[in-house]
Protein backbone atom coordinates (compact mmCIF):
# COMPACT_ATOMS: atom_id res chain seq x y z
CA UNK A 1 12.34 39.29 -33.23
CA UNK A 2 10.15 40.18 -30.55
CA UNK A 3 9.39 36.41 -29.75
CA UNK A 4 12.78 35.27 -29.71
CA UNK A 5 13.94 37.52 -26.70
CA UNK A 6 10.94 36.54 -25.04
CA UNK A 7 11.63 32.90 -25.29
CA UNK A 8 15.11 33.79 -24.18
CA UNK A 9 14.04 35.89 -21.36
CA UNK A 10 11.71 33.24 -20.12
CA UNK A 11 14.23 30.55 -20.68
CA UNK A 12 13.84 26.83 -21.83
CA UNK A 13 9.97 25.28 -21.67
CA UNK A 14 8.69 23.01 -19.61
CA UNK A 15 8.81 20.40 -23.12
CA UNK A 16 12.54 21.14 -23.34
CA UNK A 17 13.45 20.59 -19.93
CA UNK A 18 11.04 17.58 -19.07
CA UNK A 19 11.35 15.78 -22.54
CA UNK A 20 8.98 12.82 -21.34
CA UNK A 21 6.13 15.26 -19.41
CA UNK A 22 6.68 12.68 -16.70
CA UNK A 23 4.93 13.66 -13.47
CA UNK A 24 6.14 11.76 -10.29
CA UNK A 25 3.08 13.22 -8.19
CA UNK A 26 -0.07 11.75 -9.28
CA UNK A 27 1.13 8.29 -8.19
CA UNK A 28 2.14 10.09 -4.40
CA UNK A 29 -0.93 10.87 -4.59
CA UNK A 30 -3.21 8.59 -5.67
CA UNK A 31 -4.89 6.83 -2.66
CA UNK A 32 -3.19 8.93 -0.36
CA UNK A 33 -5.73 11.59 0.05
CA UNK A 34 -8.67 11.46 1.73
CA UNK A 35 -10.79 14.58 1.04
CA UNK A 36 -13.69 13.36 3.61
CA UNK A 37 -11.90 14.26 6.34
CA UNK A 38 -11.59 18.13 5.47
CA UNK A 39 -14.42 20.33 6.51
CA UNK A 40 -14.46 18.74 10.04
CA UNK A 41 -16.55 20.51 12.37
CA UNK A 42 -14.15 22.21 14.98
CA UNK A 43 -11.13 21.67 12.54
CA UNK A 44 -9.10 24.60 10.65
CA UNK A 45 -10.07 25.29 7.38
CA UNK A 46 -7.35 23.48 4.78
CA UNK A 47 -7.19 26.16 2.09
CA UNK A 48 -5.34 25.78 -1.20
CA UNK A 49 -4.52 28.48 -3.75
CA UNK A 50 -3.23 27.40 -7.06
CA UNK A 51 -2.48 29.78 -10.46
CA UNK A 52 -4.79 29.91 -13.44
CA UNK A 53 -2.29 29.06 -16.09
CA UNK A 54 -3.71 31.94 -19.08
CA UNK A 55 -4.82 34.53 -17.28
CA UNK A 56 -2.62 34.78 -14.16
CA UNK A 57 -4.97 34.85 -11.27
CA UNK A 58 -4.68 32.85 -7.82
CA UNK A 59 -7.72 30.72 -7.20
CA UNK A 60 -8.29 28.88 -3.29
CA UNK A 61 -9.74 25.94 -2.84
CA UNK A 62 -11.25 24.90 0.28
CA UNK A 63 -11.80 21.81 2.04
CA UNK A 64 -13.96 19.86 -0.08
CA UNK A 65 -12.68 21.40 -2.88
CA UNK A 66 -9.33 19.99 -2.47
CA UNK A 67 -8.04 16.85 -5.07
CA UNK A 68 -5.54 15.62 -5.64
CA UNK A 69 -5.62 17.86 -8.69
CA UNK A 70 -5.62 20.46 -6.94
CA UNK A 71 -2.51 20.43 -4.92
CA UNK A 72 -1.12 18.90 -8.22
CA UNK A 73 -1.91 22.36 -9.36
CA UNK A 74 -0.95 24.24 -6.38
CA UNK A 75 2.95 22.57 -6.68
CA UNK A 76 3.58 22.44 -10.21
CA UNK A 77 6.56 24.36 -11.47
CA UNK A 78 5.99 25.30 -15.36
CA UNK A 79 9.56 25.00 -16.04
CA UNK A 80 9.56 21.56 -15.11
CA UNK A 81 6.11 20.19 -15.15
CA UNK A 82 2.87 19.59 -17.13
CA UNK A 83 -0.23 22.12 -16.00
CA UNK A 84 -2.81 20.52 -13.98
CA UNK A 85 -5.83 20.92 -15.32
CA UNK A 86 -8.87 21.17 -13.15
CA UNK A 87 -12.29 21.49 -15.05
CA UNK A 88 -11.11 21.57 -18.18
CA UNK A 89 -8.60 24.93 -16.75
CA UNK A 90 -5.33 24.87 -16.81
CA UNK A 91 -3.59 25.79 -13.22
């Protein structure tokens, strides 16, 4: 009983909405980013904070740190797409 209302609560999943798990970002990103040119002397810090999927907490990434993974992880909306998964984490 308990699980229905919470899958009612939380509404439909991310496999009932997106029946294919089709992702249009990877290939928008893929070649696009150039993660050499963060860390720049002189140049802001790029700093991006994505969700650990299980547990709930905000991770940041920093300049180097930042893939294409990552800011697939940083936009994904779990009602309509797949988690990213960065080192073997989902985000």
């Amino acid at each position: 009983m308990v699980d229905a209302l919470l899958r009612a609560v939380r509404g439909p999943s991310c496999d009932q909405i997106n029946l294919l798990g089709l992702n249009p970002l990877p290939g928008v990103l893929d070649g696009l980013l150039d993660s050499s040119v963060f860390g720049i002397e002189g140049a802001p810090t790029l700093v991006i904070s994505a969700t650990r999927g299980w547990i709930g907490e905000a991770r940041l990434f920093r300049d180097a740190e930042v893939t294409a993974e990552v800011l697939l992880a940083s936009a994904c909306l779990p009602q309509l797409l797949p988690a990213a998964e960065i080192g073997g984490e989902a985000y």
